[in-house]
Protein backbone atom coordinates (compact mmCIF):
# COMPACT_ATOMS: atom_id res chain seq x y z
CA UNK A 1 28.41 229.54 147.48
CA UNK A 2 29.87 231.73 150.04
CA UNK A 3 32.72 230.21 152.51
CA UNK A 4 33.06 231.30 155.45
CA UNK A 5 36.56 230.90 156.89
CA UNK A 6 37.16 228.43 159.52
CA UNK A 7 38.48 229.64 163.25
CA UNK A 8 40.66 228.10 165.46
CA UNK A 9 42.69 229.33 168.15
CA UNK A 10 45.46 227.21 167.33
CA UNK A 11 45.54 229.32 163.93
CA UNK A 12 46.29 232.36 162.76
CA UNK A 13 43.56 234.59 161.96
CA UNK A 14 42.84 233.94 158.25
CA UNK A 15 42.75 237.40 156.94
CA UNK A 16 45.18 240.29 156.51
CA UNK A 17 43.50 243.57 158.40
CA UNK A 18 45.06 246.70 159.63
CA UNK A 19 46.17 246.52 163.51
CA UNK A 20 45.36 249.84 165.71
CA UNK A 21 47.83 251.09 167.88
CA UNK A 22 47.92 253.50 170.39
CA UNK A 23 51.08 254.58 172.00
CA UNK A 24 51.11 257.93 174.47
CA UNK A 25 54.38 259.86 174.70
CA UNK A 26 54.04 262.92 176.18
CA UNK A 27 57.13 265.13 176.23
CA UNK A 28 56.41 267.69 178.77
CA UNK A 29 56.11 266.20 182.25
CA UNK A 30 52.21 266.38 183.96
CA UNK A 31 53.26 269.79 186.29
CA UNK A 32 54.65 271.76 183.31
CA UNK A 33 51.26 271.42 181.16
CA UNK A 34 49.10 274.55 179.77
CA UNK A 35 45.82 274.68 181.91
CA UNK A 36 42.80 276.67 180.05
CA UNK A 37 40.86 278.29 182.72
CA UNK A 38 39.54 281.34 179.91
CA UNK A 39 38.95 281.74 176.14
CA UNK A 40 41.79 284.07 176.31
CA UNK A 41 43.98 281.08 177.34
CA UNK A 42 42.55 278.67 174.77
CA UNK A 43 43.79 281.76 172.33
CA UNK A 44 47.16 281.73 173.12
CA UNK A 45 47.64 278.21 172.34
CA UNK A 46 45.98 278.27 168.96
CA UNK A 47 47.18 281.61 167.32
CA UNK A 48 50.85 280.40 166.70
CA UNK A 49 49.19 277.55 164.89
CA UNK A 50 47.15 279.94 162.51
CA UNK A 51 49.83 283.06 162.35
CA UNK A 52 50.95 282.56 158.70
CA UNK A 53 48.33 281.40 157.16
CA UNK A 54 45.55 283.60 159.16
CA UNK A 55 44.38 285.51 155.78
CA UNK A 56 45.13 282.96 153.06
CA UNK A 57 42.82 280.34 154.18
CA UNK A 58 40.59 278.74 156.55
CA UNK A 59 42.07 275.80 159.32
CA UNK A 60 40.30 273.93 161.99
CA UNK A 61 41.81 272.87 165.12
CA UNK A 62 41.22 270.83 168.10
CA UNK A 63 42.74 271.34 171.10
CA UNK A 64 42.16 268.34 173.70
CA UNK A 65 42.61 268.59 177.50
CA UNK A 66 42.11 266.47 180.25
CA UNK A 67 39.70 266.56 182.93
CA UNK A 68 42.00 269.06 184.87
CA UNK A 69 41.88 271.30 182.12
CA UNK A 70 45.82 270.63 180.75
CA UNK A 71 46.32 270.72 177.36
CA UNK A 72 47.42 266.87 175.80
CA UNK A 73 47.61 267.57 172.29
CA UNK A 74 46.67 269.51 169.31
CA UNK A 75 45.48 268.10 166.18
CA UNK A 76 44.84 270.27 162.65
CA UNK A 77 41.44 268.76 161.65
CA UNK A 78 41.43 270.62 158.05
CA UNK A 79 42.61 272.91 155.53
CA UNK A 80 40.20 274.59 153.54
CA UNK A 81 39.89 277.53 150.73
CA UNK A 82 39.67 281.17 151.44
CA UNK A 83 35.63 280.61 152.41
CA UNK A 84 35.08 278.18 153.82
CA UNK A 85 36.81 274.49 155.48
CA UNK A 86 35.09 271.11 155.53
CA UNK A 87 35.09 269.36 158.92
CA UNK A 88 34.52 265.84 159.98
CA UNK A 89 32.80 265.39 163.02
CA UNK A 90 34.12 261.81 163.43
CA UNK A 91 37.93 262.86 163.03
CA UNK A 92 37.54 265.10 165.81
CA UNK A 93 36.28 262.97 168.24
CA UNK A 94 38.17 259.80 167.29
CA UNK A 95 41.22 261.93 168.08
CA UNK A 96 39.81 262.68 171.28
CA UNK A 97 39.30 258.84 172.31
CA UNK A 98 42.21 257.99 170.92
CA UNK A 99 44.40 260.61 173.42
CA UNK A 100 41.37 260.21 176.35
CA UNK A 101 40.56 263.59 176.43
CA UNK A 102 37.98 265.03 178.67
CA UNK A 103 37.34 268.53 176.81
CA UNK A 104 37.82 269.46 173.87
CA UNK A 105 38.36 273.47 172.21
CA UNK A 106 37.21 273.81 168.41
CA UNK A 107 39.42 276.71 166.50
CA UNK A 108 39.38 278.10 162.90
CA UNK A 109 40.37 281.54 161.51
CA UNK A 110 38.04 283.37 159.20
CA UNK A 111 40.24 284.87 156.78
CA UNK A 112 38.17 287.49 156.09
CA UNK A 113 38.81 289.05 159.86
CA UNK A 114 35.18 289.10 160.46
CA UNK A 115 34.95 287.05 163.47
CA UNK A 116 31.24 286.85 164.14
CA UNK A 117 30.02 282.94 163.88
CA UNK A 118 28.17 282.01 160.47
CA UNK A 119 24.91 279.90 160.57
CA UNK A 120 27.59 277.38 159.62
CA UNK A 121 30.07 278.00 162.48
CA UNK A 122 27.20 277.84 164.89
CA UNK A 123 25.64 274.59 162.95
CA UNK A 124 29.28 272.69 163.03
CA UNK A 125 29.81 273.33 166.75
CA UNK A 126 26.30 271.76 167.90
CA UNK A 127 27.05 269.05 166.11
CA UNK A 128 30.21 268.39 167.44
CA UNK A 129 29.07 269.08 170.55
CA UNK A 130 25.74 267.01 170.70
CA UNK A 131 27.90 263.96 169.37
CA UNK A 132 30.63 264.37 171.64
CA UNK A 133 28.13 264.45 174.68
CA UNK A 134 27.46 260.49 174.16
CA UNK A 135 31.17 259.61 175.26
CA UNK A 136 31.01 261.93 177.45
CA UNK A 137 32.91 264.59 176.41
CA UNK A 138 32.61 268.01 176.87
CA UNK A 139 33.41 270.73 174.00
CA UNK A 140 33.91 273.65 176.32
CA UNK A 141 34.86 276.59 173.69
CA UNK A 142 34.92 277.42 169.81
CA UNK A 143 37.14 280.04 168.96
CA UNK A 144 36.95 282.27 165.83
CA UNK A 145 40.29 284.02 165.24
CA UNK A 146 41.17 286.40 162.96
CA UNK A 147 44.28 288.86 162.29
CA UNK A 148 44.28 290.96 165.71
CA UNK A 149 40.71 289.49 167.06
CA UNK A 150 39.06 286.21 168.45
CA UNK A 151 35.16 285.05 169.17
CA UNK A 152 34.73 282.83 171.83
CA UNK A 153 31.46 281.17 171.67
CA UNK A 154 31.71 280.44 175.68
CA UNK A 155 32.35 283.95 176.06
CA UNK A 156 28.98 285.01 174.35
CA UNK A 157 26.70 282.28 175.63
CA UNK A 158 26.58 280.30 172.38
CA UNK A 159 28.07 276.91 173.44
């Protein structure tokens, strides 16, 4: 026989369960925020992220804005092996409710320096992008960087 415990909102709740959180500090004031207008933009914020480790490995970032286009935060999503990083879809996008972003900008570095999308690459970012369209969210750029290069899938009409 299963019991089911008993409520009462005199009581405390009868279980032990993890409490969410979420606090917002930003340090730089509103004014003094990065805007992305271009994919060259979006660039600049990421490479610094990816400059020592841009041939060992493959990283994914997220970079997540606000409906003005201001970047909020930036969040490393994974670390992978010289071929290939896995991604979670749900990571990405729980970030981005979590911080109430607006847009969000998908990075990794191919450490190859070949910065043409993979089936993959091209795979990952619909994905991302179709589930990300329910909470209305808008993934406005994937950028491919690479030693002295960068893709931009907004730039070529593939996002």
């Amino acid at each position: 026989m299963i019991q089911v415990p008993f409520y009462d909102d005199q009581l405390e709740i009868p279980f032990n369960c993890a409490e969410v959180t979420i606090q917002y500090k930003y340090s730089m004031p509103y004014e003094q925020r990065k805007v992305i207008q271009k994919s060259i933009d979006a660039e600049s914020v990421f490479r610094p992220y990816f400059a020592d480790v841009m041939e060992t490995k493959e990283f994914f970032y997220a970079l997540y804005l606000n409906q003005a286009g201001q970047v909020t935060n930036i969040s490393k999503i994974s670390e992978g092996g010289i071929m290939s990083t896995v991604v979670d879809v749900r990571l990405i996008l729980c970030i981005a409710l979590q911080t109430q972003a607006a847009q969000i900008i998908l990075a990794h570095n191919h450490p190859s320096g070949n910065i043409q999308p993979s089936k993959a690459d091209q795979e990952l970012t619909t994905k991302i992008k179709s589930a990300a369209v329910w909470m209305d969210i808008r993934v406005t750029d994937h950028i491919i960087l690479s030693k002295h290069n960068y893709f931009s899938f907004a730039d070529n009409g593939r996002i």
